[in-house]
PDB file of N, CA and C in Angstrom:
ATOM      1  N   UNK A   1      48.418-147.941 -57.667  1.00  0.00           N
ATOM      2  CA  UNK A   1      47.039-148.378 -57.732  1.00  0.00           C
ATOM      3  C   UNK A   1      46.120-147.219 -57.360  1.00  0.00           C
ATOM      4  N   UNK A   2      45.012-146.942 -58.214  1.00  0.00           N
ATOM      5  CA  UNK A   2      43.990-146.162 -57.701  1.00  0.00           C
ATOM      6  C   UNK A   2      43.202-146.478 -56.898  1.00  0.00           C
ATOM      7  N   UNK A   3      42.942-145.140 -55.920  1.00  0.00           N
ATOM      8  CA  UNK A   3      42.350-144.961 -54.777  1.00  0.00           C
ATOM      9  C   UNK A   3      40.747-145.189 -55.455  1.00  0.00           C
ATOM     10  N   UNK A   4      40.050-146.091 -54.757  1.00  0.00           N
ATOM     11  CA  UNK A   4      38.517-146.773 -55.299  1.00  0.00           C
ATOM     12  C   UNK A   4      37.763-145.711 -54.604  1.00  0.00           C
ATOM     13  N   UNK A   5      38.220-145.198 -53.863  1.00  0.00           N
ATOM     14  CA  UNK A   5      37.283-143.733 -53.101  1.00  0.00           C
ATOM     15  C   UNK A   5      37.220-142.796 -53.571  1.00  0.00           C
ATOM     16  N   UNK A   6      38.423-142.373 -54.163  1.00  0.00           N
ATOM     17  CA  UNK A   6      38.226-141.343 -54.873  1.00  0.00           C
ATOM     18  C   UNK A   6      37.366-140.682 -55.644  1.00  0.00           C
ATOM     19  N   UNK A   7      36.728-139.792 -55.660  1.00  0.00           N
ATOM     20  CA  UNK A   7      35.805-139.090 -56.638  1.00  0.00           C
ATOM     21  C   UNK A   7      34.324-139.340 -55.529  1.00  0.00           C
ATOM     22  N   UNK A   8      34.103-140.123 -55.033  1.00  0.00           N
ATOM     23  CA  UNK A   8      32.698-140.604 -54.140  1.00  0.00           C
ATOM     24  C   UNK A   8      32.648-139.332 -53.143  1.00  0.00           C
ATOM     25  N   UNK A   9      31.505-138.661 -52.908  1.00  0.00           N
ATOM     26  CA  UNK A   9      31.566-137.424 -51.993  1.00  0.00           C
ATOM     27  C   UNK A   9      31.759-138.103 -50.765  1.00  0.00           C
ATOM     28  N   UNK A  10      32.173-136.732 -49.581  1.00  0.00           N
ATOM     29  CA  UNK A  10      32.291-137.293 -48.130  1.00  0.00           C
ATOM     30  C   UNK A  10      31.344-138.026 -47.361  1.00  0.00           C
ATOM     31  N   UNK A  11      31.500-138.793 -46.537  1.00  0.00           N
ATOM     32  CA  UNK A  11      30.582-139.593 -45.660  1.00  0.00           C
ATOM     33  C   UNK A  11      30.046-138.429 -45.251  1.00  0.00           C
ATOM     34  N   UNK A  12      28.931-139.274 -45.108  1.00  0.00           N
ATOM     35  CA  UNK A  12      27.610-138.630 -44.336  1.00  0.00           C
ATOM     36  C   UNK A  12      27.585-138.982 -42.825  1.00  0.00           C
ATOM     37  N   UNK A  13      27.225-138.050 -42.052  1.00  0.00           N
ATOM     38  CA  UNK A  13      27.512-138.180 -40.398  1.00  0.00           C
ATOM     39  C   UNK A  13      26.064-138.029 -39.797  1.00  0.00           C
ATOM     40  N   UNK A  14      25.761-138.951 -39.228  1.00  0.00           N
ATOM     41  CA  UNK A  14      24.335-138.661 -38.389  1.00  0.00           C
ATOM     42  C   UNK A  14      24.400-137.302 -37.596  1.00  0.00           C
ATOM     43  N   UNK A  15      23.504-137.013 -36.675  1.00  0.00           N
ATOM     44  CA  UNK A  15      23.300-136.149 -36.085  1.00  0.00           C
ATOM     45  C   UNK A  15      24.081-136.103 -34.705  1.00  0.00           C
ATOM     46  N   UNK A  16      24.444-137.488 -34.366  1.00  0.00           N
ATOM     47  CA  UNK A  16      25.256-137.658 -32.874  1.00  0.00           C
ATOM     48  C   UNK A  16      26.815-137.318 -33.395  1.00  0.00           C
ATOM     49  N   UNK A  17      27.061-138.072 -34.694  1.00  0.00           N
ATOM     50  CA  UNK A  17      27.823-137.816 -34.911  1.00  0.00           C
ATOM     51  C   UNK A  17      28.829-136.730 -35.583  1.00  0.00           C
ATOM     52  N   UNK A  18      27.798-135.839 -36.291  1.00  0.00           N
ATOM     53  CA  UNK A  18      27.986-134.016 -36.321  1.00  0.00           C
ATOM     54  C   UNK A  18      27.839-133.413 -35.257  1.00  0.00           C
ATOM     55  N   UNK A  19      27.199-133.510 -34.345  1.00  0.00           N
ATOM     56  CA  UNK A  19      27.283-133.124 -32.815  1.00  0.00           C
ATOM     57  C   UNK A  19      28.761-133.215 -32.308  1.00  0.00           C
ATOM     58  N   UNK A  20      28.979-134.525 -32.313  1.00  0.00           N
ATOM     59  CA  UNK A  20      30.582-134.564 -31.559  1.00  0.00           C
ATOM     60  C   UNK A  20      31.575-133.776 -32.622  1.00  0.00           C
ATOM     61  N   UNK A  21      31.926-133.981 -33.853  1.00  0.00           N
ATOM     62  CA  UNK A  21      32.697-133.235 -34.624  1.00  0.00           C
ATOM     63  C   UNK A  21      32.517-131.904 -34.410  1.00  0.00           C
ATOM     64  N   UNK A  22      31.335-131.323 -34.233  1.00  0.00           N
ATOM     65  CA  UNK A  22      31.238-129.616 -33.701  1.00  0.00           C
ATOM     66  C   UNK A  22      31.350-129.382 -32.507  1.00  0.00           C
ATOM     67  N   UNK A  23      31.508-130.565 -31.481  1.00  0.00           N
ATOM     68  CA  UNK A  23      31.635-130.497 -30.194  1.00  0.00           C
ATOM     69  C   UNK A  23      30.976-129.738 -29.382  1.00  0.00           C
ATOM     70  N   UNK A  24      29.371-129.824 -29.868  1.00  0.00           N
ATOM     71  CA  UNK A  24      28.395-129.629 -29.625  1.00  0.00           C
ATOM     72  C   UNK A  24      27.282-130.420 -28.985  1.00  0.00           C
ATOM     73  N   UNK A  25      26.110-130.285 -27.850  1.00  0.00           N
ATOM     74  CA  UNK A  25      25.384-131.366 -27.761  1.00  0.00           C
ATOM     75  C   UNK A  25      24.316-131.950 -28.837  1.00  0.00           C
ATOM     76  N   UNK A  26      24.078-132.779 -29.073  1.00  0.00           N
ATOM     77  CA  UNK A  26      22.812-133.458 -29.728  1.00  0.00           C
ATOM     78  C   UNK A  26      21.715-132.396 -29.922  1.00  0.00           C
ATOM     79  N   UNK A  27      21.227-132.409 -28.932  1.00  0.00           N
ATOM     80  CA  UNK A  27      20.185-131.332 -28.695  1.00  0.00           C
ATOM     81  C   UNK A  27      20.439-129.685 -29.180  1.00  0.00           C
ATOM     82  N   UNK A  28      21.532-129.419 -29.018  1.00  0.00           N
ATOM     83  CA  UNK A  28      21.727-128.187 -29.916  1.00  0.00           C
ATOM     84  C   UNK A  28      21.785-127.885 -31.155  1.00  0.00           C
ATOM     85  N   UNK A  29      22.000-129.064 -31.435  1.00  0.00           N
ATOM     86  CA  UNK A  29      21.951-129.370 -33.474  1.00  0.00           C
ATOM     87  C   UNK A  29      21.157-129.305 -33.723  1.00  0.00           C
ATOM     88  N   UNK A  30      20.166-130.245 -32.828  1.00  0.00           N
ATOM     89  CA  UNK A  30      18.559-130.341 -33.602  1.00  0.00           C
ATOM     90  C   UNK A  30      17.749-129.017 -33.569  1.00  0.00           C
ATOM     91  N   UNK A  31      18.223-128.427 -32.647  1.00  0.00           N
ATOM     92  CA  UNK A  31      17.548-126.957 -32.038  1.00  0.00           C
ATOM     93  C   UNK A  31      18.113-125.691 -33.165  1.00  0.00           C
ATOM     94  N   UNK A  32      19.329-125.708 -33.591  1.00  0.00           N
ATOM     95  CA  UNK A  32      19.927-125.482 -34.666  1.00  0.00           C
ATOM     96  C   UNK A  32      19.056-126.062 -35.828  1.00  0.00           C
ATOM     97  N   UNK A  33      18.436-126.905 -35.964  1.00  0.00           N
ATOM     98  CA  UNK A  33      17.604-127.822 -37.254  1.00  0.00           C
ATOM     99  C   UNK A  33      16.755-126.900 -37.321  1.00  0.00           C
ATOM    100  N   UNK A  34      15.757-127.067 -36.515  1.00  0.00           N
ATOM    101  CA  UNK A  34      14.541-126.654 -36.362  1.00  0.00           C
ATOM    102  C   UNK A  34      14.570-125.017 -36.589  1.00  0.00           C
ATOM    103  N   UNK A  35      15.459-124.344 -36.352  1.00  0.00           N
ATOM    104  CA  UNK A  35      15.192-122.602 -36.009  1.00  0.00           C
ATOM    105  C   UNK A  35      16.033-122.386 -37.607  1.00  0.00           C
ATOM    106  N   UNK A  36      16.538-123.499 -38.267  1.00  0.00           N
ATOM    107  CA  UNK A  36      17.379-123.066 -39.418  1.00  0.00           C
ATOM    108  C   UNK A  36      18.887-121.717 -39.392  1.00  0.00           C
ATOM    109  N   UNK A  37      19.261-122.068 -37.719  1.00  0.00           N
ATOM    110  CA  UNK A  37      20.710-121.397 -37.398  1.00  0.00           C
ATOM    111  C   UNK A  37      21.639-121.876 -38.269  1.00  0.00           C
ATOM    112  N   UNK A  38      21.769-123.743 -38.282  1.00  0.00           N
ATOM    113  CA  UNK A  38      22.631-124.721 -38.218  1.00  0.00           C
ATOM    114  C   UNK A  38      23.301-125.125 -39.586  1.00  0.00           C
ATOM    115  N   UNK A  39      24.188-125.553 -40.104  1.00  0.00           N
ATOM    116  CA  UNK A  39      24.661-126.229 -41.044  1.00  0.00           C
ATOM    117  C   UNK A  39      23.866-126.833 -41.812  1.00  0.00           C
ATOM    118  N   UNK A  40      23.345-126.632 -42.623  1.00  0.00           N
ATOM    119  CA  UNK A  40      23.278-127.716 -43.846  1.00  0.00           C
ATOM    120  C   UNK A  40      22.777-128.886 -43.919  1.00  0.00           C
ATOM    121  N   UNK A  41      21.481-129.793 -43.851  1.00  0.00           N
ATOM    122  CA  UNK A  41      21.617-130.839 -43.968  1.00  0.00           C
ATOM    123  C   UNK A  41      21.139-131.555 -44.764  1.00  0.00           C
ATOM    124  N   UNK A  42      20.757-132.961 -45.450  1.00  0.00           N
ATOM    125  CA  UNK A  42      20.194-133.711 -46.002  1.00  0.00           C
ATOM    126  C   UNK A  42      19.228-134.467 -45.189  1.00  0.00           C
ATOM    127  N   UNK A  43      18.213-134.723 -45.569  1.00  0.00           N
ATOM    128  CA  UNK A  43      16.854-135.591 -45.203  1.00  0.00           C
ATOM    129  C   UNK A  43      16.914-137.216 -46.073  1.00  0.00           C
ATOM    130  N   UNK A  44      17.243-138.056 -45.836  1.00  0.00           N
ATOM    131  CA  UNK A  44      17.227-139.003 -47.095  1.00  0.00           C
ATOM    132  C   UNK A  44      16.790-140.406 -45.993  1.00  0.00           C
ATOM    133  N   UNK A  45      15.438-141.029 -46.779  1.00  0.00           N
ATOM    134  CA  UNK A  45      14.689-141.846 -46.302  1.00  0.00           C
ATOM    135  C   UNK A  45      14.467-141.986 -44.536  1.00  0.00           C
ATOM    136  N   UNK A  46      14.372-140.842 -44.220  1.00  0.00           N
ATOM    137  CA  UNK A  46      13.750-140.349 -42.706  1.00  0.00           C
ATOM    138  C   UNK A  46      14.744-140.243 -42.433  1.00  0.00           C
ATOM    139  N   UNK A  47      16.289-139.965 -42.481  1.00  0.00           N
ATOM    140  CA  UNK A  47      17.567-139.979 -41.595  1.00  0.00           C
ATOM    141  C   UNK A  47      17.978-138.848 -42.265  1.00  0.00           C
ATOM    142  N   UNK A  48      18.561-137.502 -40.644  1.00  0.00           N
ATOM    143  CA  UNK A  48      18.994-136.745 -40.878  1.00  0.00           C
ATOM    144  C   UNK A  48      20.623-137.012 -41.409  1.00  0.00           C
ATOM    145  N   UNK A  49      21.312-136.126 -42.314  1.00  0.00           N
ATOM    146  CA  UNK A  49      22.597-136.318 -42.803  1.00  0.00           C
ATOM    147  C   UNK A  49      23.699-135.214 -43.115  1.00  0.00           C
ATOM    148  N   UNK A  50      24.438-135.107 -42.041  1.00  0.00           N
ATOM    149  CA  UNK A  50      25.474-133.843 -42.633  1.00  0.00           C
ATOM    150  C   UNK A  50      26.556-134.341 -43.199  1.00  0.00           C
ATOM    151  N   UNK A  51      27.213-133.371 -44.157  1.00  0.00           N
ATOM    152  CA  UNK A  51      28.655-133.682 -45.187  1.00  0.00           C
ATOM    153  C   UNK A  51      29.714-132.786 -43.649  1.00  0.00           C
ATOM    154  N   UNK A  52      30.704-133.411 -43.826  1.00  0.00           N
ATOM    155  CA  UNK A  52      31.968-133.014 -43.064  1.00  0.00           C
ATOM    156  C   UNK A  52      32.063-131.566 -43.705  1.00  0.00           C
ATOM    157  N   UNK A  53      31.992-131.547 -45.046  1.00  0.00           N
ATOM    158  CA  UNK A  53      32.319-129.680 -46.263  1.00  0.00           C
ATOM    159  C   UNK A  53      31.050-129.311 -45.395  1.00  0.00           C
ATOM    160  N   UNK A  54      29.708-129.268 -45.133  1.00  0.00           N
ATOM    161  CA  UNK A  54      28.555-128.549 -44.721  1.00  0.00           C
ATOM    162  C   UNK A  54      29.077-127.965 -43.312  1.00  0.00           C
ATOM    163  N   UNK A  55      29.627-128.838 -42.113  1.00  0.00           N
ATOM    164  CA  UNK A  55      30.003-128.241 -41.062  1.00  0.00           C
ATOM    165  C   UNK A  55      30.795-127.906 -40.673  1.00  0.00           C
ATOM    166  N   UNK A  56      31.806-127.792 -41.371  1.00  0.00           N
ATOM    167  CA  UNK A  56      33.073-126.978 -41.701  1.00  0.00           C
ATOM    168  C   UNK A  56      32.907-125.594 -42.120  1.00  0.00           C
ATOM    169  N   UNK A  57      31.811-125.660 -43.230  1.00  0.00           N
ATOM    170  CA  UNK A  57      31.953-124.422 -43.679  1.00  0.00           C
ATOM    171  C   UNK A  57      30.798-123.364 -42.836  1.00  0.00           C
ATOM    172  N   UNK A  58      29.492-124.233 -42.439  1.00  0.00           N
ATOM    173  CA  UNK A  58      28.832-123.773 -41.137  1.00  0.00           C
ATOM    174  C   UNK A  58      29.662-123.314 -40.104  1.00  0.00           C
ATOM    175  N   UNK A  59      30.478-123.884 -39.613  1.00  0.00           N
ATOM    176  CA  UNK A  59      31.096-123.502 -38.281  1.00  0.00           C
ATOM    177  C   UNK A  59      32.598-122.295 -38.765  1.00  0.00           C
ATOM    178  N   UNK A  60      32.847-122.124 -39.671  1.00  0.00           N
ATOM    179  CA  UNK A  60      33.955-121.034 -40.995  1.00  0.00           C
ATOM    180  C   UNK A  60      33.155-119.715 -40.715  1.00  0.00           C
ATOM    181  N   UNK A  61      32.280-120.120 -40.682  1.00  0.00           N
ATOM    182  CA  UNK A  61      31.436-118.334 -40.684  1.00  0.00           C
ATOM    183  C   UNK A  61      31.718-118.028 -39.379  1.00  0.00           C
ATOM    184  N   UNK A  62      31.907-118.175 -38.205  1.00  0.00           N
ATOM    185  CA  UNK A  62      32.604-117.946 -37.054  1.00  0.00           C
ATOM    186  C   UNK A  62      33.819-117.301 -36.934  1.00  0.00           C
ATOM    187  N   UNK A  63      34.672-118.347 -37.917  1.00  0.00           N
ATOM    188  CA  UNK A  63      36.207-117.586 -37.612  1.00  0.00           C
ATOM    189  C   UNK A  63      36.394-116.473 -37.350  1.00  0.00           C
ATOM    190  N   UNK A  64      37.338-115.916 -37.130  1.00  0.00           N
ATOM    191  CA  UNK A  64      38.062-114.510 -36.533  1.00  0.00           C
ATOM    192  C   UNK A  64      39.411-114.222 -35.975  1.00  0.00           C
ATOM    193  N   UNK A  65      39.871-113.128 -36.174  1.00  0.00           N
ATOM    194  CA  UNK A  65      41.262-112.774 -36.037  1.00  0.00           C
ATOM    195  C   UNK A  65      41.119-112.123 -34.561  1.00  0.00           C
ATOM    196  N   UNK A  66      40.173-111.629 -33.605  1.00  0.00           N
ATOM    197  CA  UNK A  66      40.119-110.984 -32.577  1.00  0.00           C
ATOM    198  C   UNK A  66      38.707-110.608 -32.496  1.00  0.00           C
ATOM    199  N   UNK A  67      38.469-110.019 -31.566  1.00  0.00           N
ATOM    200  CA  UNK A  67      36.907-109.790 -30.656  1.00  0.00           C
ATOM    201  C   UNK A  67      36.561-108.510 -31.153  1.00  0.00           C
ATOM    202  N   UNK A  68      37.063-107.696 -32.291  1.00  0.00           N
ATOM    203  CA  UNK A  68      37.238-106.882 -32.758  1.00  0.00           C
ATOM    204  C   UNK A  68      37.362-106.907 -34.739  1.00  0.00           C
ATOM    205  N   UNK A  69      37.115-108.039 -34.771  1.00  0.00           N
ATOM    206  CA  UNK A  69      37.708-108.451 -36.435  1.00  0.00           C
ATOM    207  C   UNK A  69      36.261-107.541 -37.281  1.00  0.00           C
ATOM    208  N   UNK A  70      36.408-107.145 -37.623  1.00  0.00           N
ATOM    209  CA  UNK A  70      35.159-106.359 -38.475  1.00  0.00           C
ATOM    210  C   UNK A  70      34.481-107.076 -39.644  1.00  0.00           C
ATOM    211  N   UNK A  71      35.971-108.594 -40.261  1.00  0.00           N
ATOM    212  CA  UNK A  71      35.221-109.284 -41.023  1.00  0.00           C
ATOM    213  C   UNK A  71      34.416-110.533 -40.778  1.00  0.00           C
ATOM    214  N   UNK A  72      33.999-110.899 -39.961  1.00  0.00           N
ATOM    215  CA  UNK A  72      33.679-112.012 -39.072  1.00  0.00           C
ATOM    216  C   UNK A  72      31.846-112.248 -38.845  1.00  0.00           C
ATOM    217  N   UNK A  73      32.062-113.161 -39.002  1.00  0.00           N
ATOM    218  CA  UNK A  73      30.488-113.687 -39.516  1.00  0.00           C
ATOM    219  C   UNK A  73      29.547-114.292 -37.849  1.00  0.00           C
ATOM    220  N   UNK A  74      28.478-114.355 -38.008  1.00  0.00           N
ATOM    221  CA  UNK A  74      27.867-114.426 -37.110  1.00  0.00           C
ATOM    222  C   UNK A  74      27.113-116.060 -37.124  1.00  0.00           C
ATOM    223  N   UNK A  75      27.978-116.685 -35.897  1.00  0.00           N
ATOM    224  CA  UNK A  75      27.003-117.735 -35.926  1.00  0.00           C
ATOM    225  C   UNK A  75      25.858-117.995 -34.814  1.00  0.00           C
ATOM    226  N   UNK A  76      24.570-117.670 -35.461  1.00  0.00           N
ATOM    227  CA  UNK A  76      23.866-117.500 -34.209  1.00  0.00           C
ATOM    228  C   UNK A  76      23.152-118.570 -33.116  1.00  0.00           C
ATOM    229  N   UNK A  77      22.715-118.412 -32.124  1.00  0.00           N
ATOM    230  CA  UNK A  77      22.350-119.686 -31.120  1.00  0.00           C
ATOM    231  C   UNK A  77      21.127-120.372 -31.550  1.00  0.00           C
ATOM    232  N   UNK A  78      21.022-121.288 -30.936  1.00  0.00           N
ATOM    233  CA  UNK A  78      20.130-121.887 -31.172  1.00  0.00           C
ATOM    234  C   UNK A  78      18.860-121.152 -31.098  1.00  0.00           C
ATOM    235  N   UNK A  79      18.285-120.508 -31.491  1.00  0.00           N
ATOM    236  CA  UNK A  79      17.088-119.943 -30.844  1.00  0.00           C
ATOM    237  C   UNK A  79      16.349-119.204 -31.903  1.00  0.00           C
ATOM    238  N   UNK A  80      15.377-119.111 -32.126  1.00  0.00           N
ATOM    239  CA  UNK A  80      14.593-118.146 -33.271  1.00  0.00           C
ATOM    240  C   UNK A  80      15.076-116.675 -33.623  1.00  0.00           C
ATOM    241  N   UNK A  81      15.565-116.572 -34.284  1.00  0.00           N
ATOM    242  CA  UNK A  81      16.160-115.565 -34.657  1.00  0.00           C
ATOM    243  C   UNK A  81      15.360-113.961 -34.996  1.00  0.00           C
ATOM    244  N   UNK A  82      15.667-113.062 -34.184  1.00  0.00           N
ATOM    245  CA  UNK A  82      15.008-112.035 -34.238  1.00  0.00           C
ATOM    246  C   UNK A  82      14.585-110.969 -35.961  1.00  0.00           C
ATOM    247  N   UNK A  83      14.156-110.356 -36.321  1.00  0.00           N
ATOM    248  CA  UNK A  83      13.847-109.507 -37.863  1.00  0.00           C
ATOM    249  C   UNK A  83      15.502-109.289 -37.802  1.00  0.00           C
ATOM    250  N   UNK A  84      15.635-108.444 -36.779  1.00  0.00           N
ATOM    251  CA  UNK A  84      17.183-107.575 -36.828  1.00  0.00           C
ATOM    252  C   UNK A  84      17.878-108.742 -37.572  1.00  0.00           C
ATOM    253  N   UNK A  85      18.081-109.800 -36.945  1.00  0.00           N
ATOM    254  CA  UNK A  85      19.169-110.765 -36.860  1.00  0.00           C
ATOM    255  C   UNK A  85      18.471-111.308 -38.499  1.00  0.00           C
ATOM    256  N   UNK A  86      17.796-111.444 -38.862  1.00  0.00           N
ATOM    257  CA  UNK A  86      17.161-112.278 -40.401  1.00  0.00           C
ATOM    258  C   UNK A  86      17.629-111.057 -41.407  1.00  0.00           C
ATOM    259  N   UNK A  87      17.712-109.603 -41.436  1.00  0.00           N
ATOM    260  CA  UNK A  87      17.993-108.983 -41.865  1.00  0.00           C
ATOM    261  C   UNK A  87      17.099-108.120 -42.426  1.00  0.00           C
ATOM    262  N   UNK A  88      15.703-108.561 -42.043  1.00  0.00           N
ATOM    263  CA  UNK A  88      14.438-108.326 -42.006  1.00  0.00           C
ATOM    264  C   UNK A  88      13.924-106.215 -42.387  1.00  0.00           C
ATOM    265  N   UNK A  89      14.908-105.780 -41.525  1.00  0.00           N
ATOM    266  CA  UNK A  89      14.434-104.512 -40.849  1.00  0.00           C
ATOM    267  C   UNK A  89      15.691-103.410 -40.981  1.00  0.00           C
TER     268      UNK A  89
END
């Protein structure tokens, strides 16, 4: 029997609940929202919405082989991001 789910994209996760999957607080997501650090999201009829693929692949740019990996992506803090850091300069 076919799977009736199949083909339908991933659930959508509120904001408490992309918080806990990144094991992150609430407040850092949104702070992440606002400064445009953060993953990916959807706006749909006033409710914020992340895909499980958006913060996966948000939190992927992190990975690394060591403290030293030269290919390793930068995920930055919550916070307004400097020219340097935008790529600005």
């Amino acid at each position: 029997m076919a799977n009736p789910l199949a083909g339908l994209p991933p659930r959508l996760l509120r904001t408490q609940e992309a918080a806990r999957f990144l094991g992150i607080s609430i407040r850092t997501l949104e702070k992440h929202r606002t400064y445009g650090t953060g993953p990916t999201y959807r706006k749909i009829g006033g409710r914020v919405l992340y895909t499980i693929r958006d913060l996966e692949a948000w939190s992927d740019i992190g990975t690394r082989k060591s403290t030293r990996d030269p290919n390793a992506g930068t995920v930055f803090p919550a916070r307004p991001l400097t020219p340097q850091e935008r790529g600005e300069c």
